[in-house]
PDB file of N, CA and C in Angstrom:
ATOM      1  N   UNK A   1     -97.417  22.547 -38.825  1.00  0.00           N
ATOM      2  CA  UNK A   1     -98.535  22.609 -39.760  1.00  0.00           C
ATOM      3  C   UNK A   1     -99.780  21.969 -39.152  1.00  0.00           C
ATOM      4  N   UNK A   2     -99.337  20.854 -38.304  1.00  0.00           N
ATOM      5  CA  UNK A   2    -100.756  20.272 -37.811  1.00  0.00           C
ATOM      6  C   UNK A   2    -101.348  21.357 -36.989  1.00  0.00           C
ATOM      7  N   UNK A   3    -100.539  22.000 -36.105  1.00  0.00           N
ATOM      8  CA  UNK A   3    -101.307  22.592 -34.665  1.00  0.00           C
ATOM      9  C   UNK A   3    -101.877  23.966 -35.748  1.00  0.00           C
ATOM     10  N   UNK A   4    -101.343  24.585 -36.918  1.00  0.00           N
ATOM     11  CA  UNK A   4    -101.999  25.159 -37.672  1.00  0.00           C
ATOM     12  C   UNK A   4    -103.482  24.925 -38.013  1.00  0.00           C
ATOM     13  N   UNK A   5    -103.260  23.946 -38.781  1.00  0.00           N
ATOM     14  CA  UNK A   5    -104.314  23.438 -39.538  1.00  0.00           C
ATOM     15  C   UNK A   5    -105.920  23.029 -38.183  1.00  0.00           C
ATOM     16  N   UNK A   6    -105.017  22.493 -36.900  1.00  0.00           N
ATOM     17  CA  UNK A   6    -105.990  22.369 -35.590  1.00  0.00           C
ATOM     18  C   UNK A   6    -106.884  23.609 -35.292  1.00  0.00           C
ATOM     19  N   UNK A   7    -105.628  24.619 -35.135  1.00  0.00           N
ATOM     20  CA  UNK A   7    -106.554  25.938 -34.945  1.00  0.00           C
ATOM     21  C   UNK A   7    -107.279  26.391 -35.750  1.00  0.00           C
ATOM     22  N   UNK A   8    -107.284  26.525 -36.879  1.00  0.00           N
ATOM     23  CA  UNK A   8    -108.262  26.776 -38.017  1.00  0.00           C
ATOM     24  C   UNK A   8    -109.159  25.266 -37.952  1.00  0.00           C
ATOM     25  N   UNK A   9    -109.561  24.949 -37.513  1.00  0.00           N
ATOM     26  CA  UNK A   9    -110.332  23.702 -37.665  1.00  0.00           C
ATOM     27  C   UNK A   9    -111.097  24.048 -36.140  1.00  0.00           C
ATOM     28  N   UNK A  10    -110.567  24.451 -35.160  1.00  0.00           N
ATOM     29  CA  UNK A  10    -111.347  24.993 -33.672  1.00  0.00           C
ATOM     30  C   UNK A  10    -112.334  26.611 -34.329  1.00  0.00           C
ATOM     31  N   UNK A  11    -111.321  27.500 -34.755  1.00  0.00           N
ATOM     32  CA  UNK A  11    -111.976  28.779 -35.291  1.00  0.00           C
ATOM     33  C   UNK A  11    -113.060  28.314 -35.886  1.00  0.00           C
ATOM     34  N   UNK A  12    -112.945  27.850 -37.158  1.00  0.00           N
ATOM     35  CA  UNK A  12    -114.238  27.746 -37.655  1.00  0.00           C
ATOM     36  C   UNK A  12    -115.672  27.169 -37.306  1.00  0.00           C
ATOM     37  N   UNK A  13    -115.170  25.785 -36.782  1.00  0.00           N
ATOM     38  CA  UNK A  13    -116.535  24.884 -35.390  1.00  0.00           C
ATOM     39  C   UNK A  13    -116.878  26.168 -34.923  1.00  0.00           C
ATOM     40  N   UNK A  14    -116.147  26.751 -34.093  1.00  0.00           N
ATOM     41  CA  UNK A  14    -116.576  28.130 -32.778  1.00  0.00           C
ATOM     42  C   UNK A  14    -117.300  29.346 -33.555  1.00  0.00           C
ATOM     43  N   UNK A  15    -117.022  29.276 -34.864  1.00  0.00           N
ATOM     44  CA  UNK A  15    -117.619  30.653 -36.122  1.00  0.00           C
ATOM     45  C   UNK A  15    -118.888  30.356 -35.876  1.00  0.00           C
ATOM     46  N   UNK A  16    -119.001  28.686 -36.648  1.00  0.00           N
ATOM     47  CA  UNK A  16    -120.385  28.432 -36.838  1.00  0.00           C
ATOM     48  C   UNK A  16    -121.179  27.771 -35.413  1.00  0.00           C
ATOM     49  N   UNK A  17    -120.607  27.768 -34.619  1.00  0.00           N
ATOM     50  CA  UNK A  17    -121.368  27.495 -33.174  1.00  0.00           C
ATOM     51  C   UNK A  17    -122.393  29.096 -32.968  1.00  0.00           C
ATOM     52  N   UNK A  18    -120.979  30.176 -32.716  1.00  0.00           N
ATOM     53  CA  UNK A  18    -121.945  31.310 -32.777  1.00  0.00           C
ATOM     54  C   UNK A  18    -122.936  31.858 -33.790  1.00  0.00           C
ATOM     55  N   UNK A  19    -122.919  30.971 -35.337  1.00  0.00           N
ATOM     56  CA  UNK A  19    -123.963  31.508 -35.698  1.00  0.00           C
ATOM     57  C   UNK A  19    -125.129  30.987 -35.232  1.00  0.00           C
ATOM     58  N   UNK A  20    -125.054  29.423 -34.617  1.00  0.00           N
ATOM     59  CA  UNK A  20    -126.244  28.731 -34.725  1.00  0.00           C
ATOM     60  C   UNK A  20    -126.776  29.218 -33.017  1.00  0.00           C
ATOM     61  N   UNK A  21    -125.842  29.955 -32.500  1.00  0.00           N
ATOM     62  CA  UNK A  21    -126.373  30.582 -31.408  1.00  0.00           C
ATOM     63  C   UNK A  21    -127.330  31.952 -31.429  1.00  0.00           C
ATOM     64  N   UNK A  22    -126.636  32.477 -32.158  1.00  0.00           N
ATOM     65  CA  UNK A  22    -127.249  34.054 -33.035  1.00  0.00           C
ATOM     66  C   UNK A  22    -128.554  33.141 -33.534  1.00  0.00           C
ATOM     67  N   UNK A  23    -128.816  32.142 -34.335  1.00  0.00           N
ATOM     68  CA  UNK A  23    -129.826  31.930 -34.947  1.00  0.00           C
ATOM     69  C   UNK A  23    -131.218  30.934 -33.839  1.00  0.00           C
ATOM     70  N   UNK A  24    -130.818  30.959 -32.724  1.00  0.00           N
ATOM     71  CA  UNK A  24    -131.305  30.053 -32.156  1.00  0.00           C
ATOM     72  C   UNK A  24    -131.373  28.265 -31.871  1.00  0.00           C
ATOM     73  N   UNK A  25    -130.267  28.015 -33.021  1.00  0.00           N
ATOM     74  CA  UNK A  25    -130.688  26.485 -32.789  1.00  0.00           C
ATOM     75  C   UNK A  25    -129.886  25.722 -31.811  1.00  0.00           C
ATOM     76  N   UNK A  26    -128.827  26.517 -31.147  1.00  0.00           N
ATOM     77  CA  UNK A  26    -128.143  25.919 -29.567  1.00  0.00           C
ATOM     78  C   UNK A  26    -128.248  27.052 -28.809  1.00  0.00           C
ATOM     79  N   UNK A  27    -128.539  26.280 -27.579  1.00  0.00           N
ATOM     80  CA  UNK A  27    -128.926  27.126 -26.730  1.00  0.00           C
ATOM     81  C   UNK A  27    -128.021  26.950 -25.701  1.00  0.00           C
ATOM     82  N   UNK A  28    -127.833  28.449 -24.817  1.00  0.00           N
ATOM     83  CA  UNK A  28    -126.246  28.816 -24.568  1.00  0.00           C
ATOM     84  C   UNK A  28    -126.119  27.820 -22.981  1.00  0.00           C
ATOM     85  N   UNK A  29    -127.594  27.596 -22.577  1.00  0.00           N
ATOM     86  CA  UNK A  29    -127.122  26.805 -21.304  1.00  0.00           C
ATOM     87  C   UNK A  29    -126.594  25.417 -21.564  1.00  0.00           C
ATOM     88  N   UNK A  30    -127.595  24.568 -22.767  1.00  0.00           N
ATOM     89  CA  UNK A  30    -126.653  23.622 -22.990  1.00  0.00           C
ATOM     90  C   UNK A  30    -125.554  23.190 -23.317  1.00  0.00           C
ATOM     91  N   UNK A  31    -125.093  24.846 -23.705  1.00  0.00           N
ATOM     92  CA  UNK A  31    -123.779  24.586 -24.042  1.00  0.00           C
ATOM     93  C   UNK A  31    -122.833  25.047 -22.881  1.00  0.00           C
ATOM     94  N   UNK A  32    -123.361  25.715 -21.908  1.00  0.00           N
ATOM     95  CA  UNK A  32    -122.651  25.364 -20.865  1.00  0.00           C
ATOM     96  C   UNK A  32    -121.997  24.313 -20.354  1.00  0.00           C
ATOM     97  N   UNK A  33    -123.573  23.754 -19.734  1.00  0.00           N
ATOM     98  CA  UNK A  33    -123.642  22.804 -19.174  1.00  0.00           C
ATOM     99  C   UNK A  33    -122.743  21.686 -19.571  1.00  0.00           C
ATOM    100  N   UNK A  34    -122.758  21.130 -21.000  1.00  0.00           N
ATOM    101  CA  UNK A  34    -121.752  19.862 -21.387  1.00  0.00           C
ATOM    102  C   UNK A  34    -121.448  21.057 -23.077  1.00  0.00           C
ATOM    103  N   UNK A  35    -120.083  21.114 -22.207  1.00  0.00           N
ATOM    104  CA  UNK A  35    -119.247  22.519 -23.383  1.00  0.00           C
ATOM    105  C   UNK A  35    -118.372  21.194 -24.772  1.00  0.00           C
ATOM    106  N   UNK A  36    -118.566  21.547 -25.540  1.00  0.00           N
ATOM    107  CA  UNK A  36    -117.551  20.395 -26.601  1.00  0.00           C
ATOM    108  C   UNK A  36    -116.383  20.377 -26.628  1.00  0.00           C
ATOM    109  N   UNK A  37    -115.383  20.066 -26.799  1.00  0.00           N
ATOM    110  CA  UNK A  37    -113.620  20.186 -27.056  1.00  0.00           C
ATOM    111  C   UNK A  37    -113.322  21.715 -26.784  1.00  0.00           C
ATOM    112  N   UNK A  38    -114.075  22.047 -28.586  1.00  0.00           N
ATOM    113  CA  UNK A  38    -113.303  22.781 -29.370  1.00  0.00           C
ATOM    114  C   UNK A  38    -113.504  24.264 -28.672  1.00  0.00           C
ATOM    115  N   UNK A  39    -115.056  24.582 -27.429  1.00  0.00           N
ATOM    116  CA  UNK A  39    -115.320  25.736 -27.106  1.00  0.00           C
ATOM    117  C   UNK A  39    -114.453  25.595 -25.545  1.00  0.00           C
ATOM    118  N   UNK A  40    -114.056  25.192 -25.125  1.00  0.00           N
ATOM    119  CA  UNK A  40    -112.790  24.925 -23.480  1.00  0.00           C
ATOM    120  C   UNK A  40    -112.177  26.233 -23.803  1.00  0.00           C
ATOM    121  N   UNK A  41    -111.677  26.205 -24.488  1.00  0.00           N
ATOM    122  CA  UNK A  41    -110.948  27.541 -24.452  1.00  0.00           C
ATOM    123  C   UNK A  41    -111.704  28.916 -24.630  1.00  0.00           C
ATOM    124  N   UNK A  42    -112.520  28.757 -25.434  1.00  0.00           N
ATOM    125  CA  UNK A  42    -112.951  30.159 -25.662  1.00  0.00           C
ATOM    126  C   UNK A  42    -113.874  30.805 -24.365  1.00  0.00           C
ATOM    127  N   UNK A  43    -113.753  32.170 -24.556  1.00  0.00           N
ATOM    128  CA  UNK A  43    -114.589  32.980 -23.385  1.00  0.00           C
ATOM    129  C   UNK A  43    -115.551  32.725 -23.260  1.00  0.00           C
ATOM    130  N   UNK A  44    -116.335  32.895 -22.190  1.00  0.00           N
ATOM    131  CA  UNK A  44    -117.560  32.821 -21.773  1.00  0.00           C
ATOM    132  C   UNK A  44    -118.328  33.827 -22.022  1.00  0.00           C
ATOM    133  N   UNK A  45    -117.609  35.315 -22.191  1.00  0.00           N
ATOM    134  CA  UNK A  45    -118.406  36.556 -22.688  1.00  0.00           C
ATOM    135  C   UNK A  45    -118.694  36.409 -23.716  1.00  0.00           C
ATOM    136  N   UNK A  46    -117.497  35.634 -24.618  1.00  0.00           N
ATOM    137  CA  UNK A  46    -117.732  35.928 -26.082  1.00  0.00           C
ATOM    138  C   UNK A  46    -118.980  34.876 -26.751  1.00  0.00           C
ATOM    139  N   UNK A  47    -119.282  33.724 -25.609  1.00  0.00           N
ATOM    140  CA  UNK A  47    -120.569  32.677 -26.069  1.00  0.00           C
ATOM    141  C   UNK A  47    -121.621  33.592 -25.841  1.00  0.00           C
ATOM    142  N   UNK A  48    -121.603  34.424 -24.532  1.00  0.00           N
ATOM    143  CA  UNK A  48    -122.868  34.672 -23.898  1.00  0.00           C
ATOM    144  C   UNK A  48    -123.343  35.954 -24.800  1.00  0.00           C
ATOM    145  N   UNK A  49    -122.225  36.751 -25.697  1.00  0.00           N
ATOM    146  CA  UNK A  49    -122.652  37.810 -26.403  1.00  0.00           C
ATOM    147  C   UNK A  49    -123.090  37.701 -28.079  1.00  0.00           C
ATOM    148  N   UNK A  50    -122.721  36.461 -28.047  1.00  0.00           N
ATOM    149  CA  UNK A  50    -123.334  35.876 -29.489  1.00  0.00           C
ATOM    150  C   UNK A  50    -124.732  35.327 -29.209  1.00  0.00           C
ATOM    151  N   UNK A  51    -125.509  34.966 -28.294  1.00  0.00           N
ATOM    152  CA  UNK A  51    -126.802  34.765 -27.821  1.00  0.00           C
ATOM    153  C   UNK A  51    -127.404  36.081 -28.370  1.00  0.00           C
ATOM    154  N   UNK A  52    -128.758  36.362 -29.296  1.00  0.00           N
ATOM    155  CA  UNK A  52    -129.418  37.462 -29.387  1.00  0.00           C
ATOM    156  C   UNK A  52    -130.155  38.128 -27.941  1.00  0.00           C
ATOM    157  N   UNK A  53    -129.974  39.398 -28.004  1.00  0.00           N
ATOM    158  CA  UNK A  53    -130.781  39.923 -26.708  1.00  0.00           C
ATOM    159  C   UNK A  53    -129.700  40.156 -25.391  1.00  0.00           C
ATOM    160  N   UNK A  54    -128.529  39.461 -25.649  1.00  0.00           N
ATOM    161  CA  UNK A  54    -127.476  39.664 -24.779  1.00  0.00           C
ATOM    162  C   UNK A  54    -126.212  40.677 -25.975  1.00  0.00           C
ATOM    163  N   UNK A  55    -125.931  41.565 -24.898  1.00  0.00           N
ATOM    164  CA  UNK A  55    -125.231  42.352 -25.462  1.00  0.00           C
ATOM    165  C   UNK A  55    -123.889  42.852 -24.657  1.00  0.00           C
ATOM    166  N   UNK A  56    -122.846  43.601 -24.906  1.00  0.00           N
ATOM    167  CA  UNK A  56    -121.740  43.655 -23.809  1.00  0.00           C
ATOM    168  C   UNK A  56    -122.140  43.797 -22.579  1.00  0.00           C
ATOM    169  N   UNK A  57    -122.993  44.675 -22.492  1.00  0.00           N
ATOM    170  CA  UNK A  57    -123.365  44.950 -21.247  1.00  0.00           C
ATOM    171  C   UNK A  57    -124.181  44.327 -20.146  1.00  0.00           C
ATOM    172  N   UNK A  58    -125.700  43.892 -21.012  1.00  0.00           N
ATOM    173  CA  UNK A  58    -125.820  42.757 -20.248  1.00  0.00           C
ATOM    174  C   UNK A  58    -125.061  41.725 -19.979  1.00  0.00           C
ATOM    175  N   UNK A  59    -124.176  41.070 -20.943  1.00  0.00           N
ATOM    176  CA  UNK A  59    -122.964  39.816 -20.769  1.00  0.00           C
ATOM    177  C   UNK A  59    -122.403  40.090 -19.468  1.00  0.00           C
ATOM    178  N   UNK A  60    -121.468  41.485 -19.484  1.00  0.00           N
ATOM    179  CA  UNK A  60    -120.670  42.181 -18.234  1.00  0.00           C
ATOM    180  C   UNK A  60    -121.811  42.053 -16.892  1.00  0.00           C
ATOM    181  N   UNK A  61    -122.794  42.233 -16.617  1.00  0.00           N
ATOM    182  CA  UNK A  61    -123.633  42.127 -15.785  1.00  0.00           C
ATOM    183  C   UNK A  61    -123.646  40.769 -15.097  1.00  0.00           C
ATOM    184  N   UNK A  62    -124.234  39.940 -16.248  1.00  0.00           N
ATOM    185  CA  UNK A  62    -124.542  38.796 -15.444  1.00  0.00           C
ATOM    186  C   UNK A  62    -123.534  38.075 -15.302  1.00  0.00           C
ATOM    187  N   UNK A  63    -122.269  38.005 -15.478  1.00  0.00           N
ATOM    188  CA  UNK A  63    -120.732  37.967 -15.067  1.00  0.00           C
ATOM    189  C   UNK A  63    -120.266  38.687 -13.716  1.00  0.00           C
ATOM    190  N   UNK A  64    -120.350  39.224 -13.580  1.00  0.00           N
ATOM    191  CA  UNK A  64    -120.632  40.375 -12.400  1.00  0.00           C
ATOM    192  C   UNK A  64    -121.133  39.480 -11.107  1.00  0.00           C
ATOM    193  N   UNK A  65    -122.548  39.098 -11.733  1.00  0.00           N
ATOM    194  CA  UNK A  65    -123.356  38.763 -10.582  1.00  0.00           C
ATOM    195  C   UNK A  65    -123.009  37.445 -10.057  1.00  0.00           C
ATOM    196  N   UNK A  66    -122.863  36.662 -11.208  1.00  0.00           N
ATOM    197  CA  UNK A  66    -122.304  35.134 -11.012  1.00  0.00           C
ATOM    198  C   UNK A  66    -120.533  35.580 -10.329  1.00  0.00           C
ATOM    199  N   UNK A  67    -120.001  36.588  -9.881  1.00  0.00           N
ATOM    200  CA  UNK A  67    -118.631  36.688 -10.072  1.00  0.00           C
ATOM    201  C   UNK A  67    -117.714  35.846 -10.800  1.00  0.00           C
ATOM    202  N   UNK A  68    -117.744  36.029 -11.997  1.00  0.00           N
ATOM    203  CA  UNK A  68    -116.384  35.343 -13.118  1.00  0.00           C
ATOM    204  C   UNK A  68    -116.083  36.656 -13.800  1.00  0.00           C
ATOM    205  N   UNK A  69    -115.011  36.316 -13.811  1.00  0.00           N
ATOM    206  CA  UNK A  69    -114.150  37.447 -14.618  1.00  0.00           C
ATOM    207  C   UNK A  69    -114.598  37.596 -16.065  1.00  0.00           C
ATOM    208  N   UNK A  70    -114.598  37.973 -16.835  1.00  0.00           N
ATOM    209  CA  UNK A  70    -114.712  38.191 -18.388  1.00  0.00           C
ATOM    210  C   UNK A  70    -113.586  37.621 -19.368  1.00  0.00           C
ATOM    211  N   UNK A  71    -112.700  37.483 -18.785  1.00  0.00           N
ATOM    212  CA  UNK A  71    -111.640  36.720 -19.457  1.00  0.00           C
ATOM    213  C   UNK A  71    -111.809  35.074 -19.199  1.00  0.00           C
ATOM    214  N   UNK A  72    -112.853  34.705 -18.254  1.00  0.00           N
ATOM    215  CA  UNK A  72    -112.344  33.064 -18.088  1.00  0.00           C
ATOM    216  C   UNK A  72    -112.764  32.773 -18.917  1.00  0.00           C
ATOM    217  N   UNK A  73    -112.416  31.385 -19.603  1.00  0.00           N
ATOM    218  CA  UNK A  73    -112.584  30.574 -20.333  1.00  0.00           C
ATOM    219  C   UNK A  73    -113.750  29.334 -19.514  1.00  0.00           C
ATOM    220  N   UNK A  74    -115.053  29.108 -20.820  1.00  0.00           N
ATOM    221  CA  UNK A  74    -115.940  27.911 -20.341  1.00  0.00           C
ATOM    222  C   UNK A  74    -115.185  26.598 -19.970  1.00  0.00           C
ATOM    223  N   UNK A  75    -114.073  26.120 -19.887  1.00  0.00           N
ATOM    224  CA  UNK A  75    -112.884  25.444 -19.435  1.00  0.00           C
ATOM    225  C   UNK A  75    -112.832  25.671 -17.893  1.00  0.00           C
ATOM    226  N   UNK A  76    -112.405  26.583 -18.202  1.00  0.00           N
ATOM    227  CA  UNK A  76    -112.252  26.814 -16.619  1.00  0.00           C
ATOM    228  C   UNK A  76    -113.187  27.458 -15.261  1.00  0.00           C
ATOM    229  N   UNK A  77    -114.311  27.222 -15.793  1.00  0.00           N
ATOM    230  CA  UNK A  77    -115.214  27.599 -15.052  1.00  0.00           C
ATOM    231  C   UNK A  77    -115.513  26.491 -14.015  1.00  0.00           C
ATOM    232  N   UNK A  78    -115.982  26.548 -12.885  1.00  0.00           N
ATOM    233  CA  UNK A  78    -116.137  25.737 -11.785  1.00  0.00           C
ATOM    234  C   UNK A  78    -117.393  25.874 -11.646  1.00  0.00           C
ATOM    235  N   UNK A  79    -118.404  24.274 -10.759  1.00  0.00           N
ATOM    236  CA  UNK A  79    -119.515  23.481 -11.032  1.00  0.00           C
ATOM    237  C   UNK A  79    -120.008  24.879 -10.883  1.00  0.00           C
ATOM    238  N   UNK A  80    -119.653  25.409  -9.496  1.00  0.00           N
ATOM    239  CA  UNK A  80    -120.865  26.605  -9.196  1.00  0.00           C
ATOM    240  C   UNK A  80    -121.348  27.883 -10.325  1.00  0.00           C
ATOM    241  N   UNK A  81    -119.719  28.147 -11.040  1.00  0.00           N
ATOM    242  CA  UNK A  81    -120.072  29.789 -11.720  1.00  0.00           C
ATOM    243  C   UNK A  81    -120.099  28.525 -12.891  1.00  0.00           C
ATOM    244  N   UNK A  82    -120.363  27.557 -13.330  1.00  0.00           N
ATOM    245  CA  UNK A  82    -121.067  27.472 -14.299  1.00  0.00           C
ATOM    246  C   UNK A  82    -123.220  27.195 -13.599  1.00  0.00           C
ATOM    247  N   UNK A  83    -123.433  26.258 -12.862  1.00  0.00           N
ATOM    248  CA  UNK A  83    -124.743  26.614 -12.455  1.00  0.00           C
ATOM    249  C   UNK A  83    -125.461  27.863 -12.191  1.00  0.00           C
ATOM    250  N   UNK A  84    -124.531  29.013 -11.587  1.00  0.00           N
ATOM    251  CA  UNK A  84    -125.069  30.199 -11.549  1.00  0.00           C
ATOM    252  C   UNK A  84    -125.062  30.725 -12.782  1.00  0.00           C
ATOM    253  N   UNK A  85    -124.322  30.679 -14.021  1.00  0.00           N
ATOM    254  CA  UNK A  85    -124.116  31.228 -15.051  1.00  0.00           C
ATOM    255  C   UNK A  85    -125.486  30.619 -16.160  1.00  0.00           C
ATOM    256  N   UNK A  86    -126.024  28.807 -15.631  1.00  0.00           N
ATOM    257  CA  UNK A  86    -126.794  28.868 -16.396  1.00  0.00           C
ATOM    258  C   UNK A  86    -128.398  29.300 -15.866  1.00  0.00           C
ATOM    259  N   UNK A  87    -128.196  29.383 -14.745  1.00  0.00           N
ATOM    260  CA  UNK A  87    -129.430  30.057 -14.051  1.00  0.00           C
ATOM    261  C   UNK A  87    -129.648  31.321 -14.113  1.00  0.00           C
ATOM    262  N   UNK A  88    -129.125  31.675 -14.350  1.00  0.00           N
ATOM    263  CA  UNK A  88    -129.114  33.829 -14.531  1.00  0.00           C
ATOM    264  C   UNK A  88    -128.833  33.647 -16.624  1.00  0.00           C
ATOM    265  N   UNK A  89    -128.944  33.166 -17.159  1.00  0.00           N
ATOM    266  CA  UNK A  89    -129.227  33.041 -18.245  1.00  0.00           C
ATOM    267  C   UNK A  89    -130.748  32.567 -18.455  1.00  0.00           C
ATOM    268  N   UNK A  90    -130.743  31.698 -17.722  1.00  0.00           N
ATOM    269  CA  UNK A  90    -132.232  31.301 -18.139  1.00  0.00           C
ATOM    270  C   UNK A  90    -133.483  32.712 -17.519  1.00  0.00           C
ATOM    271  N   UNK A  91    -133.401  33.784 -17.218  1.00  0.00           N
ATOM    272  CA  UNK A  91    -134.291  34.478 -16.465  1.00  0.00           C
ATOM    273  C   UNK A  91    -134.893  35.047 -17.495  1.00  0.00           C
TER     274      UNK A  91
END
């Protein structure tokens, strides 16, 4: 019941992270840069496509260019494909 109640307690933080991303009030490099607990696990496509103006395709792109897969997790991203990831965001 706890690790239940954990995951529904990560889902929802991560719901309302992406709205306040959709809405502008976090911005996706800082959340790169120093990621919180609860987003380690989640994808990096799925942050970068909740940003307005980024869409699958651009997401898939600048993934591409930084080479990270679409499945990694902001967890597991390393110093570099996270610096390249927040530099090709910021353009």
């Amino acid at each position: 019941m706890r690790a239940l109640s954990r995951a529904n307690e990560i889902r929802s933080k991560r719901a309302k992270l992406k709205r306040d991303l959709k809405a502008g009030k976090v911005k996706v490099e800082v959340l790169l840069r120093d990621p919180p607990d609860y987003v380690l696990s989640a994808k990096a496509f799925d942050m970068i496509v909740a940003v307005p103006k980024y869409g699958r395709v651009k997401a898939n792109k600048i993934l591409t260019v930084c080479r990270i897969s679409p499945s990694k997790t902001i967890g597991g991203l390393s110093a570099r494909q996270r610096g390249e990831l927040v530099s090709q965001l910021r353009r």
